[in-house]
N, C-alpha and C. Protein backbone atom coordinates (compact mmCIF):
# COMPACT_ATOMS: atom_id res chain seq x y z
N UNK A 1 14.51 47.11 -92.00
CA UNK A 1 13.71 48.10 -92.72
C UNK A 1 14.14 49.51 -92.31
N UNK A 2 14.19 50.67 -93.43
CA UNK A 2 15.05 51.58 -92.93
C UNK A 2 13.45 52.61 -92.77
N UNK A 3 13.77 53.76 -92.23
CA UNK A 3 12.99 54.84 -90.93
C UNK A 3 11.71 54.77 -91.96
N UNK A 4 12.14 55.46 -93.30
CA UNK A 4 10.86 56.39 -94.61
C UNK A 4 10.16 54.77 -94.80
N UNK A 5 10.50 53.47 -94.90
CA UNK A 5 9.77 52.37 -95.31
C UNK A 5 9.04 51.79 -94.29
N UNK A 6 9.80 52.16 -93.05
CA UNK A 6 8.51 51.31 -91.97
C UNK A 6 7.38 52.61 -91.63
N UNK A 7 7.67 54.23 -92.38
CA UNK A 7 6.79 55.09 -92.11
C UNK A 7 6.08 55.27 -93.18
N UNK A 8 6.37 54.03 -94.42
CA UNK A 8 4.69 54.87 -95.58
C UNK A 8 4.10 53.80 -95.48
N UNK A 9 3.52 53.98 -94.42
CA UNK A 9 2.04 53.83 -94.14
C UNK A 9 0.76 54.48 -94.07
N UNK A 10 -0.57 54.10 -94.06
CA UNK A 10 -1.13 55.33 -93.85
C UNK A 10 -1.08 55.45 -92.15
N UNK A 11 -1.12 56.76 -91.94
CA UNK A 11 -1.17 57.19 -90.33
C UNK A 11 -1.88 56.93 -89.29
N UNK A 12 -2.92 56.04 -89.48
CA UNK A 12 -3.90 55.78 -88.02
C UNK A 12 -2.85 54.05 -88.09
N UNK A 13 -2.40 53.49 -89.13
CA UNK A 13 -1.44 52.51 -89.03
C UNK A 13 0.19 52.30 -88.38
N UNK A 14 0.48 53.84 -88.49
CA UNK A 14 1.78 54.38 -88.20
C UNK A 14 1.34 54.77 -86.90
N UNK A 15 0.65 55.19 -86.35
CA UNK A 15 0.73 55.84 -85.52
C UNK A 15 0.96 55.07 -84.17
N UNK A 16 0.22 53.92 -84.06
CA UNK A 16 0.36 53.22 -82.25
C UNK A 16 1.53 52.52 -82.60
N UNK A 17 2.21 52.43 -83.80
CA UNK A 17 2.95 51.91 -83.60
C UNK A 17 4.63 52.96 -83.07
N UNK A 18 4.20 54.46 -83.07
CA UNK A 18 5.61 55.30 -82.73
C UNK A 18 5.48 54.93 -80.97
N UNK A 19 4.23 54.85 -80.42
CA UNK A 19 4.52 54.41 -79.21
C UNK A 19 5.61 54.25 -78.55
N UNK A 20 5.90 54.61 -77.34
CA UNK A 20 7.36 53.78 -76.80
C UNK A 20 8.69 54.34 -78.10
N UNK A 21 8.37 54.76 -78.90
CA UNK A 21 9.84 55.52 -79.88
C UNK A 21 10.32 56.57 -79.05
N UNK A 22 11.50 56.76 -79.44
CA UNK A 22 12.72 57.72 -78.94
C UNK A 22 12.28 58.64 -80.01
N UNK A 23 12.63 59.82 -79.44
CA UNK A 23 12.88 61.53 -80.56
C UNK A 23 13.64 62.23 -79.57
N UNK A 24 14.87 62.32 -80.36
CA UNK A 24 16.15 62.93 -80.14
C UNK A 24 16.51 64.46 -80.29
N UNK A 25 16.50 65.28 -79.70
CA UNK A 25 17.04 66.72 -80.29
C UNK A 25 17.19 67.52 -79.01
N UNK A 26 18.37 68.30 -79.24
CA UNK A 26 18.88 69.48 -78.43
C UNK A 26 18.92 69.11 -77.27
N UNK A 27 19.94 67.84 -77.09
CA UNK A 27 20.31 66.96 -76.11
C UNK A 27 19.34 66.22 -75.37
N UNK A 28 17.99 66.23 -75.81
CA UNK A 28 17.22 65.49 -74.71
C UNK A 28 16.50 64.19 -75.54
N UNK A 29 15.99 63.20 -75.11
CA UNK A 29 15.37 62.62 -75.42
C UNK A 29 14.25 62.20 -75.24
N UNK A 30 12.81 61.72 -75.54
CA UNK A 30 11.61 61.58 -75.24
C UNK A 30 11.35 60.54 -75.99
N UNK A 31 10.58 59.66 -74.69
CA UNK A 31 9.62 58.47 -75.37
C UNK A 31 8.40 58.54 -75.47
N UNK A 32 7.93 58.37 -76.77
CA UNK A 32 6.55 59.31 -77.00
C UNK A 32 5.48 57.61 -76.39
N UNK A 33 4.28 59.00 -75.82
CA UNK A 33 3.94 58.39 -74.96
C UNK A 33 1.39 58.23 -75.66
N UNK A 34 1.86 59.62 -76.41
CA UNK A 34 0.99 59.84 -77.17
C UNK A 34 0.96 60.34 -78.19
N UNK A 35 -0.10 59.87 -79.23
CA UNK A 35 0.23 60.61 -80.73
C UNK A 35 -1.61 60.73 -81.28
N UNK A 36 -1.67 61.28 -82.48
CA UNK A 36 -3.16 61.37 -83.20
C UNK A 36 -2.50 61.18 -84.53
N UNK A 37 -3.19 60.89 -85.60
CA UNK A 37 -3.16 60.12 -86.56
C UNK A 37 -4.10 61.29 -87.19
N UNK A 38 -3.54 61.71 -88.76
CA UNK A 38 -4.45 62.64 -89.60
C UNK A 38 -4.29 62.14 -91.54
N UNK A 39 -5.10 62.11 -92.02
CA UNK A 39 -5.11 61.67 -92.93
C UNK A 39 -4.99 62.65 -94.30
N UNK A 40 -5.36 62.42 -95.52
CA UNK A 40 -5.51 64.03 -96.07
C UNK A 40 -6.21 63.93 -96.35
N UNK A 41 -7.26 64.33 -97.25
CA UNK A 41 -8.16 64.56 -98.56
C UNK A 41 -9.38 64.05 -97.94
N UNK A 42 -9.15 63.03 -96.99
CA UNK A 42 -10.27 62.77 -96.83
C UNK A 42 -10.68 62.63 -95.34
N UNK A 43 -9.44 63.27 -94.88
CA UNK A 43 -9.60 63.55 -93.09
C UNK A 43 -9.74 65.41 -92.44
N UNK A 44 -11.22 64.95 -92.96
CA UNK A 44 -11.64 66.92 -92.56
C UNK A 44 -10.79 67.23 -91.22
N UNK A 45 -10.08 66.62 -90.16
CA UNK A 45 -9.41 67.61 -89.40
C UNK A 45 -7.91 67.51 -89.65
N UNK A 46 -7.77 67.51 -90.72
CA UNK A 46 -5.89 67.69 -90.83
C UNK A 46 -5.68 68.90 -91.93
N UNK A 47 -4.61 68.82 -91.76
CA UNK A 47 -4.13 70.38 -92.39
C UNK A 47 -4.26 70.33 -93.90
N UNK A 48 -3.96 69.24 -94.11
CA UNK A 48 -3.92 68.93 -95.88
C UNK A 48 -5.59 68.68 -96.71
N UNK A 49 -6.48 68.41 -95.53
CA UNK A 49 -7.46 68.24 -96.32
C UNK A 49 -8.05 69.10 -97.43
N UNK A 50 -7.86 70.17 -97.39
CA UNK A 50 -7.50 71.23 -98.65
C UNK A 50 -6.64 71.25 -99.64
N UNK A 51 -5.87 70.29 -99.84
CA UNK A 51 -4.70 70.55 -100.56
C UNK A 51 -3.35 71.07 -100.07
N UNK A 52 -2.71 70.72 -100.77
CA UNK A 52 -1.08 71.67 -100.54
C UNK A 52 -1.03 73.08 -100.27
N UNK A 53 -0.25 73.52 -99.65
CA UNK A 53 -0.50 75.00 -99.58
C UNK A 53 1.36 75.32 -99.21
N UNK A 54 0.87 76.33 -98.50
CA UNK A 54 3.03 76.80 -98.50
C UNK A 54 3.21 76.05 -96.95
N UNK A 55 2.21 76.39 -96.23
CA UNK A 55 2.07 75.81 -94.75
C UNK A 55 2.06 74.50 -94.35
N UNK A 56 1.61 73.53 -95.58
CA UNK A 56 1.83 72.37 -95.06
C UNK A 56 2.02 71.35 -95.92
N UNK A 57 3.31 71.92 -97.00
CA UNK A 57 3.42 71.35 -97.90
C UNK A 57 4.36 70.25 -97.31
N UNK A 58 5.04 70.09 -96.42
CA UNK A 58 5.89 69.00 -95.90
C UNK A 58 5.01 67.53 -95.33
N UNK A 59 3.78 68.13 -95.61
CA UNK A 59 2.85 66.91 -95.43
C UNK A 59 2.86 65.84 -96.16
N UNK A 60 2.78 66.23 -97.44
CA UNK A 60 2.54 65.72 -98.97
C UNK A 60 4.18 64.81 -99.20
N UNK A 61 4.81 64.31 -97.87
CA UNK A 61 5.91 63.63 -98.77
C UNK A 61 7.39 64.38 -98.54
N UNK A 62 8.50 63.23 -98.54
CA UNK A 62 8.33 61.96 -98.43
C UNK A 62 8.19 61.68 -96.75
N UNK A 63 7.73 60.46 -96.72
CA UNK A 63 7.44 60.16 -95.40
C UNK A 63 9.14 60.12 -94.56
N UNK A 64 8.85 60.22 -92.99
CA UNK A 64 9.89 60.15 -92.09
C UNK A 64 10.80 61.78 -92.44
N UNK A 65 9.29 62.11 -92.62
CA UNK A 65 10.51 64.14 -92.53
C UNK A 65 9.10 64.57 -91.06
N UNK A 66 10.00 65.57 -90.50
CA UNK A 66 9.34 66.06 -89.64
C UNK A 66 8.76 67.37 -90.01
N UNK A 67 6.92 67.54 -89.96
CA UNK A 67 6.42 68.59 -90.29
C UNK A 67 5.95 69.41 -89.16
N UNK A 68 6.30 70.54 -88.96
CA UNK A 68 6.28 71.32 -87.71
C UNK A 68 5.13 72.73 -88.14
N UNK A 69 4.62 73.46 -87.16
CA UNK A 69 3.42 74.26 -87.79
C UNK A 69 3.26 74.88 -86.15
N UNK A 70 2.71 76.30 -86.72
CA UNK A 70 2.55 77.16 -85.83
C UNK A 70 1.00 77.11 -85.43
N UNK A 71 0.68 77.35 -84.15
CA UNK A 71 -0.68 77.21 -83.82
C UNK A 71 -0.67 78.04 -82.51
N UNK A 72 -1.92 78.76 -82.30
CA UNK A 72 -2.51 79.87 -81.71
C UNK A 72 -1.59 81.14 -81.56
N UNK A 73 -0.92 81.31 -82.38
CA UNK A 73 0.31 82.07 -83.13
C UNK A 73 1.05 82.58 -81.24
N UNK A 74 1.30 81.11 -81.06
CA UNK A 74 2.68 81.54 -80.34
C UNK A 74 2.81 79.74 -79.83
N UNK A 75 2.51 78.34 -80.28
CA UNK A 75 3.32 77.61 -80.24
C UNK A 75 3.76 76.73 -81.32
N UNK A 76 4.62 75.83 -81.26
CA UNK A 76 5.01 74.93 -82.64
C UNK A 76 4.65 73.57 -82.13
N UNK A 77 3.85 73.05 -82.74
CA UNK A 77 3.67 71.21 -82.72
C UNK A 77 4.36 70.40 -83.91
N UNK A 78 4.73 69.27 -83.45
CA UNK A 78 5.93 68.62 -84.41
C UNK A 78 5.04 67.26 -84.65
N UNK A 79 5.10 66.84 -85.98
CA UNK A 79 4.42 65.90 -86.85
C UNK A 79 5.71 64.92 -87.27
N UNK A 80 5.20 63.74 -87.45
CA UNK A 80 6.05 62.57 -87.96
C UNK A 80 4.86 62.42 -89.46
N UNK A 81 5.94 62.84 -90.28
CA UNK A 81 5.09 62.36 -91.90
C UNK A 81 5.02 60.75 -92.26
N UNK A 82 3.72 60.61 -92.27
CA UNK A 82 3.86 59.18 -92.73
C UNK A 82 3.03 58.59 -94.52
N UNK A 83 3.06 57.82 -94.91
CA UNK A 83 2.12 57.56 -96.29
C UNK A 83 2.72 57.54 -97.40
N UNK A 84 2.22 57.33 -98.45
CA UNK A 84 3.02 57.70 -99.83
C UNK A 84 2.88 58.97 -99.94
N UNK A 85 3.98 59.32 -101.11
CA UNK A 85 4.27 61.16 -101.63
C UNK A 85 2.94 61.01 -102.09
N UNK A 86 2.69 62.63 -101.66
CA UNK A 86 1.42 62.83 -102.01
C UNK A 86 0.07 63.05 -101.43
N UNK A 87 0.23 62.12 -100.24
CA UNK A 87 -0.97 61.92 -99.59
C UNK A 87 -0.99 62.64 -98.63
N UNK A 88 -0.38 63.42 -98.08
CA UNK A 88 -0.54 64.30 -97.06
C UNK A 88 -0.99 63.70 -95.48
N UNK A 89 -0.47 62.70 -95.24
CA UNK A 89 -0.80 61.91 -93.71
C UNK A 89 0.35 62.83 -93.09
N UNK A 90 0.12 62.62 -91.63
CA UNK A 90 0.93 62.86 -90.55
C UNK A 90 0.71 62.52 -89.24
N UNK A 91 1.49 61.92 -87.95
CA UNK A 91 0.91 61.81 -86.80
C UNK A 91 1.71 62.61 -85.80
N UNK A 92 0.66 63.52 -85.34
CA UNK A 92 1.05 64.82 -84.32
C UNK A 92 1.82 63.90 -82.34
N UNK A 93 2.89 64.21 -82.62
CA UNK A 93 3.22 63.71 -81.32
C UNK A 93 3.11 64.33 -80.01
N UNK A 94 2.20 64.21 -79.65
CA UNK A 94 0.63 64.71 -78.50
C UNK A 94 1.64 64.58 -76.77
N UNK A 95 1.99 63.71 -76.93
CA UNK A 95 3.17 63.82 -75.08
C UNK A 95 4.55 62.95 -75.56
N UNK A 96 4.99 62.99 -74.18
CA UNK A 96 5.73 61.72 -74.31
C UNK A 96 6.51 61.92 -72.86
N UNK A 97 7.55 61.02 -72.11
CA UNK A 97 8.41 61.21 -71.00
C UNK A 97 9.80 61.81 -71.46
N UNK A 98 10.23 62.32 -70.80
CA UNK A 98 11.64 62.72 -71.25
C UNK A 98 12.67 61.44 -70.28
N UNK A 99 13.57 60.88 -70.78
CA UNK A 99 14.39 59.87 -70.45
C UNK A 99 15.98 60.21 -70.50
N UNK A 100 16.29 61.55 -70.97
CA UNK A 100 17.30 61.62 -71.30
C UNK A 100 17.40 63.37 -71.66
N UNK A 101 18.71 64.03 -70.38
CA UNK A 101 17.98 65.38 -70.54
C UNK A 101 17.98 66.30 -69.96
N UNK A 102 17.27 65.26 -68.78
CA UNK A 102 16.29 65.91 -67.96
C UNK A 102 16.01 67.37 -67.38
N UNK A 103 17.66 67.67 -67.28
CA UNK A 103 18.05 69.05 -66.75
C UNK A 103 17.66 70.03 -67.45
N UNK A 104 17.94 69.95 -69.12
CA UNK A 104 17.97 70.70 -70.06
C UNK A 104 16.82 70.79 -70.27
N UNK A 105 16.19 69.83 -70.23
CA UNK A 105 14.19 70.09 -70.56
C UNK A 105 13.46 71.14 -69.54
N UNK A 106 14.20 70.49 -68.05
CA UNK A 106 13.25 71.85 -67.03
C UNK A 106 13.87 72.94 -67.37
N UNK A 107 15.17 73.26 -67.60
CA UNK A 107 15.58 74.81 -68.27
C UNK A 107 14.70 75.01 -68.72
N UNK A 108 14.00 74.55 -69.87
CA UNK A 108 13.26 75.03 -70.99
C UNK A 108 11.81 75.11 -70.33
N UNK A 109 11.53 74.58 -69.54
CA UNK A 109 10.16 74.60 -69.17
C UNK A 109 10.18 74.91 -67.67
N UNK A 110 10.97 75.99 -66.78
CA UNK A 110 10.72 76.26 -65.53
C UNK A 110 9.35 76.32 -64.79
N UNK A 111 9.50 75.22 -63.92
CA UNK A 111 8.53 75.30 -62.86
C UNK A 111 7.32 74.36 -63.58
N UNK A 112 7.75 73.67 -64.34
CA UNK A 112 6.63 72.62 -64.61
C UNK A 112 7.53 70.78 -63.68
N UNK A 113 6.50 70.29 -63.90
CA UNK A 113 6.85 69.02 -62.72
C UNK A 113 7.78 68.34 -63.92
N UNK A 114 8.29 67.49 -63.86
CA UNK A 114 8.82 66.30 -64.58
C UNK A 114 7.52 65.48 -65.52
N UNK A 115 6.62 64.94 -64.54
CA UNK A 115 5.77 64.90 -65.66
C UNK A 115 5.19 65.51 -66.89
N UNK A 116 4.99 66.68 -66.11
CA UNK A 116 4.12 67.70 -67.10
C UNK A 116 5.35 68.29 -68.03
N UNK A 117 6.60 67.94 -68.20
CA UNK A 117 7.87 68.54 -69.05
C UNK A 117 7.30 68.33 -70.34
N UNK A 118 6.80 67.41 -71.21
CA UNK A 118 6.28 67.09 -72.49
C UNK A 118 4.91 66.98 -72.58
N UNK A 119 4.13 67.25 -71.91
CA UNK A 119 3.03 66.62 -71.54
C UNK A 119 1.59 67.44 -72.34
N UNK A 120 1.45 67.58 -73.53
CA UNK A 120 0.75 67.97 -74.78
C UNK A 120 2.12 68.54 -75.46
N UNK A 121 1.52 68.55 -76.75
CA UNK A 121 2.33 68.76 -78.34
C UNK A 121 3.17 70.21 -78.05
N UNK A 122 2.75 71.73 -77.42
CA UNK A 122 3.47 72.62 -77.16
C UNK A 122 4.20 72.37 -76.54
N UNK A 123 4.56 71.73 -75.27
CA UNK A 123 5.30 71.70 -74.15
C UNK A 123 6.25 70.64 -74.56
N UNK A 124 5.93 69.54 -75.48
CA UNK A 124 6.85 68.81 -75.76
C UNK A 124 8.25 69.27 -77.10
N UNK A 125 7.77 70.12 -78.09
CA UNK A 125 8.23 71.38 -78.65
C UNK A 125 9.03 71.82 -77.88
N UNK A 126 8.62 72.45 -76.57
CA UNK A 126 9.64 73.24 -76.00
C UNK A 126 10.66 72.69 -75.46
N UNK A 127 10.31 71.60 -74.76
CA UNK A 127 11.38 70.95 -74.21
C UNK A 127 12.37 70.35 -74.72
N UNK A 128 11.87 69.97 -76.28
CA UNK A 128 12.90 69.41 -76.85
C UNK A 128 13.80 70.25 -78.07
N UNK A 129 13.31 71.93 -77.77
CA UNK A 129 13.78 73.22 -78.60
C UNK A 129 13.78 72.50 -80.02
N UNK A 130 12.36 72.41 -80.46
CA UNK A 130 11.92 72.14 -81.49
C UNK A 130 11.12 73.13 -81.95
N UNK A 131 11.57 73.73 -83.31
CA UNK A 131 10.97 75.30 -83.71
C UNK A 131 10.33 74.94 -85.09
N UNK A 132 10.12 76.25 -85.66
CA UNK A 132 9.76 76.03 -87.38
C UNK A 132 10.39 75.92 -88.29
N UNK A 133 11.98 76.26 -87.74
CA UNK A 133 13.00 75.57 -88.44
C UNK A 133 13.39 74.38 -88.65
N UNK A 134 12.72 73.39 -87.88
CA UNK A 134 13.01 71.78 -88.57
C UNK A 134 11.68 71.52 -88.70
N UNK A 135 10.90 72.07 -89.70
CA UNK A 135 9.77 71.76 -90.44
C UNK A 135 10.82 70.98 -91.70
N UNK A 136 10.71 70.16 -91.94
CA UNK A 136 11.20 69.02 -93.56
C UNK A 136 12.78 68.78 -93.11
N UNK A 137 12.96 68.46 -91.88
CA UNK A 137 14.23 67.56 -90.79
C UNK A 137 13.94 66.11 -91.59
N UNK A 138 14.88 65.61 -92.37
CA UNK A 138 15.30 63.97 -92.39
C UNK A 138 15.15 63.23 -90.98
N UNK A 139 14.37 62.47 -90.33
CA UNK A 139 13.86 61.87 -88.98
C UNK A 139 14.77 60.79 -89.02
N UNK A 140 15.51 60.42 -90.26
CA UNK A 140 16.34 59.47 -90.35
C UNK A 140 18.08 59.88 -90.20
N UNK A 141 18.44 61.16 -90.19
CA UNK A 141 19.42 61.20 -90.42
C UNK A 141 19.55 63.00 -90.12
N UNK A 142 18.65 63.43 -89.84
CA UNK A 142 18.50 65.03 -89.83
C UNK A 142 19.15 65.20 -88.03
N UNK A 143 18.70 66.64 -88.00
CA UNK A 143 18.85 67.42 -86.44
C UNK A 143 18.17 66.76 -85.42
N UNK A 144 16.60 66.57 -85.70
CA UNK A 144 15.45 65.51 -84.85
C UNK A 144 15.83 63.97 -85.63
N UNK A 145 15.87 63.44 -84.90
CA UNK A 145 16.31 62.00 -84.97
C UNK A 145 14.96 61.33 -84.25
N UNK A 146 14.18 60.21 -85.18
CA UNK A 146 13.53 59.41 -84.36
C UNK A 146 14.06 57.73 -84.51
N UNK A 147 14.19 57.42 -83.63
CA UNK A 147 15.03 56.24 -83.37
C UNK A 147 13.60 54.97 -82.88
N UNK A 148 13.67 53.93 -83.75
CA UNK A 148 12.72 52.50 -83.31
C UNK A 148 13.23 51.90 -82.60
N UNK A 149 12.27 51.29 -81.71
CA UNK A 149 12.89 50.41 -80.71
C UNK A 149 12.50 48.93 -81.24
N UNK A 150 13.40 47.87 -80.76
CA UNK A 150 12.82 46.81 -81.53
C UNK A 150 11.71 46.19 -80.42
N UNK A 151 11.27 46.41 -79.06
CA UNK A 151 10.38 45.91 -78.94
C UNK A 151 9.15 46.79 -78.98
N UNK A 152 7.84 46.67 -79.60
CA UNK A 152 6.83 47.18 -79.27
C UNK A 152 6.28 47.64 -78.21
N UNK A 153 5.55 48.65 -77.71
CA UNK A 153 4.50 48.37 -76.77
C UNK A 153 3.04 47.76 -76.77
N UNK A 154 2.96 47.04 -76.18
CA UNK A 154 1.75 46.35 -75.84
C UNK A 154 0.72 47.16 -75.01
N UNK A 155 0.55 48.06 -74.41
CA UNK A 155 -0.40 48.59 -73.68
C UNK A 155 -1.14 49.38 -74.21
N UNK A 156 -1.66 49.57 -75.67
CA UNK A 156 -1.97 50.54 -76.29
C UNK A 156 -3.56 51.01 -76.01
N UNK A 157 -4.28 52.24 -76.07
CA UNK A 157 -5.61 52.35 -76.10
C UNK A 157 -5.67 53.53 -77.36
N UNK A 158 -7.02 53.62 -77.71
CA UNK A 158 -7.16 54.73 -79.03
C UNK A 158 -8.95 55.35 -78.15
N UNK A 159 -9.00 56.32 -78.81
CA UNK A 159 -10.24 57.15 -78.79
C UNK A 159 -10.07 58.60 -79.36
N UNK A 160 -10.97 59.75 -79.32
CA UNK A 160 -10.93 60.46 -80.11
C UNK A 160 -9.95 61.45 -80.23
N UNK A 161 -9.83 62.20 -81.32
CA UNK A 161 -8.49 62.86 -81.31
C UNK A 161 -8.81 64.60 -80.52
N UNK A 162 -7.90 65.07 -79.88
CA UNK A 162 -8.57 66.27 -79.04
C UNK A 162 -8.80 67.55 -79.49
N UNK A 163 -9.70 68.22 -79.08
CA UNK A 163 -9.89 69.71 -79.33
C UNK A 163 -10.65 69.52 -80.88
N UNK A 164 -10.90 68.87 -81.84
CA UNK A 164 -11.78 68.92 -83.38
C UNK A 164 -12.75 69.30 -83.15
N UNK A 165 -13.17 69.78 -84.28
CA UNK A 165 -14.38 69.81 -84.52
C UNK A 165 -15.22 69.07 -86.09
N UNK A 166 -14.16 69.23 -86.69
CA UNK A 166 -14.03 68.04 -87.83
C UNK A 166 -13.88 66.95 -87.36
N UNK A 167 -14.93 66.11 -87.86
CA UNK A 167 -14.44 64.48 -87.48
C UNK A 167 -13.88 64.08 -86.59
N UNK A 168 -14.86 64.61 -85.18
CA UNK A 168 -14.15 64.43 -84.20
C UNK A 168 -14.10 63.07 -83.31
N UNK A 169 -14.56 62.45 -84.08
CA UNK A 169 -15.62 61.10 -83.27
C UNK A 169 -14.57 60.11 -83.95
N UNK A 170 -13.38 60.34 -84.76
CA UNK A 170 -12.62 58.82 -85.36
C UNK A 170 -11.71 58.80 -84.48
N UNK A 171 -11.65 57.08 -83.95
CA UNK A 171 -10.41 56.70 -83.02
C UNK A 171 -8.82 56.50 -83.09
N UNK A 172 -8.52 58.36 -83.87
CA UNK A 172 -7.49 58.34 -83.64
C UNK A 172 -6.52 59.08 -83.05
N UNK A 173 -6.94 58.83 -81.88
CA UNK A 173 -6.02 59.42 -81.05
C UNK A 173 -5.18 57.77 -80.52
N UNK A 174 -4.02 57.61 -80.30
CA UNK A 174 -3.74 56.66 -79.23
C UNK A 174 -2.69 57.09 -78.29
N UNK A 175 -2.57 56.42 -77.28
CA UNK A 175 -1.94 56.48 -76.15
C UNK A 175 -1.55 55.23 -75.05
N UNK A 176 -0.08 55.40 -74.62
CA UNK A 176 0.12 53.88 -73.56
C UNK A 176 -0.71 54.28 -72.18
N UNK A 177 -1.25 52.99 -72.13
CA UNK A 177 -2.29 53.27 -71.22
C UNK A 177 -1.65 53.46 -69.54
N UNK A 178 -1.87 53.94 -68.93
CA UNK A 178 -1.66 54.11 -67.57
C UNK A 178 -0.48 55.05 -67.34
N UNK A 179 0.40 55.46 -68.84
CA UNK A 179 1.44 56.21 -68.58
C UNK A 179 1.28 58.00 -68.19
N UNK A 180 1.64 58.20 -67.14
CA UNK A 180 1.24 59.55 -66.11
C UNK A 180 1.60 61.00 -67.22
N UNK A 181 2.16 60.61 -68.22
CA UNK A 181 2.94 61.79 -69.01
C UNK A 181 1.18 62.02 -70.50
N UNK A 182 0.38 60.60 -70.12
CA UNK A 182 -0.25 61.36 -70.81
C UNK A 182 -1.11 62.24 -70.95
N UNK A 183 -1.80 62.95 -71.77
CA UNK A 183 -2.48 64.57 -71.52
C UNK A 183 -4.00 63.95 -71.47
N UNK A 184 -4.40 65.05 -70.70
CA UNK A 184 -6.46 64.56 -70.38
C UNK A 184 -6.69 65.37 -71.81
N UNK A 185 -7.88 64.15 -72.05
CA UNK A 185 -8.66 64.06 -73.59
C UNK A 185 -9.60 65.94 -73.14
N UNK A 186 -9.93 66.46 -74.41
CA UNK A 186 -10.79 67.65 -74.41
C UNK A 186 -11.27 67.80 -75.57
N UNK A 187 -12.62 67.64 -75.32
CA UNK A 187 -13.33 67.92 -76.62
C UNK A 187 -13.33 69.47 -77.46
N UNK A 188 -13.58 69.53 -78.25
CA UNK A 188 -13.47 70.86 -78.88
C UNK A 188 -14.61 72.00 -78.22
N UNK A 189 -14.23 72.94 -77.85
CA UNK A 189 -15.21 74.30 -77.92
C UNK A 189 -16.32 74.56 -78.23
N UNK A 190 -17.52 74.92 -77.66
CA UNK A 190 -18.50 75.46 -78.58
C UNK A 190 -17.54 76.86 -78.98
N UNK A 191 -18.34 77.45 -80.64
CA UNK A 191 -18.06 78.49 -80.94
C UNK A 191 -19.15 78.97 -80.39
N UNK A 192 -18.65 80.37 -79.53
CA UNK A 192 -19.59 81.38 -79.37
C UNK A 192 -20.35 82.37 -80.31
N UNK A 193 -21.35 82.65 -80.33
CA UNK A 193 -22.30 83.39 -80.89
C UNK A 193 -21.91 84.70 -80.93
N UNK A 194 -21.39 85.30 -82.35
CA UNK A 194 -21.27 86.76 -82.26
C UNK A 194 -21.75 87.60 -81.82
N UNK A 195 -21.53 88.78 -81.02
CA UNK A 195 -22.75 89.71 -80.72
C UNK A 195 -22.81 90.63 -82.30
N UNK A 196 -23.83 91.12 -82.27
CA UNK A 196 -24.45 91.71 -83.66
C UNK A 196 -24.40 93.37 -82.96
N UNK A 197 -23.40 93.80 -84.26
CA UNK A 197 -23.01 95.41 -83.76
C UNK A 197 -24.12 95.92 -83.10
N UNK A 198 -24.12 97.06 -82.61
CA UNK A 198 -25.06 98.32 -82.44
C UNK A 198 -25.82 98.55 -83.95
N UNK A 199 -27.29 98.81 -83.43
CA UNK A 199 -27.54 99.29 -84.61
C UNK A 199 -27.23 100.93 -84.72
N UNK A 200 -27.60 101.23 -85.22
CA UNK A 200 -27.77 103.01 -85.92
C UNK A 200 -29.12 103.87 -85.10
């Protein structure tokens, strides 16, 4: 089965299964170690649940392209598209170990441990000099390469996905259990209470 057919699926389906996968780029490699699963239209915390837009139109199709997106306007998190055209799924690849690299990853990330080299969605970006330029990368044949392994992992756990506030309670976050590269769960923020100008 080739990369786009074992990835249109929908994404809480795709997702435990990238487990233990290779992602290849700018000489290093990482075995993803955690991911979250987002749906569209009808998954209030993903980007598409609004519709298409210019920002995340690489959502919508075809599956096995990599959708990349800027967040707290200074990092990039990298998405594996999964589902039929159209549907706007994706699963955000949340950690992983670096296996292949190694040198080139702490360049990129001085003074972080080996563990902590990928260890949430920014840091794994960096290490693997993954930008907003391979937003709609062929995963099959492009710059980012994600490569299947033929055996599965078996150690899988799921619970909620981190930081939402939309639908924050569906179990899809997953992760290999006991593996040290993965990131501690955090619930979302209260929003704070505006202060109300001065009056007059």
């Amino acid at each position: 089965m080739d990369l786009a057919s074992a990835l249109s699926r929908p994404a809480p389906d795709v997702a435990p299964d990238l487990l233990g996968e290779l992602l290849h780029h700018g000489g290093v490699t990482l075995r993803i170690t955690e991911v979250e699963a987002y749906g569209g239209a009808d998954d209030p915390g993903s980007h598409a649940f609004r519709g298409r837009t210019a920002r995340n139109g690489t959502m919508f199709g075809p599956a096995a392209r990599m959708y990349c997106y800027f967040t707290y306007g200074m990092h990039v998190c990298s998405n594996v598209v999964t589902g039929a055209d159209g549907e706007g799924c994706g699963v955000l690849i949340r950690a992983g170990e670096i296996v292949d690299g190694l040198d080139l990853a702490r360049s990129r990330r001085p003074g972080a441990s080996d563990r902590d080299l990928a260890r949430g969605p920014a840091r794994l970006t960096r290490a693997l000099a993954i930008t907003l330029e391979h937003d709609g990368t062929d995963l099959a044949a492009g710059e980012v390469r994600l490569e299947l392994q033929p055996t599965p992992t078996s150690r899988v756990r799921t619970g909620p996905r981190v930081g939402l506030r939309a639908a924050p309670d569906r179990p899809w976050r997953f992760w290999i259990e006991g593996d040290p590269t993965v990131s501690s769960y955090r619930p979302a923020a209260p929003i704070g209470r505006r202060r109300r100008p001065d009056r007059a």
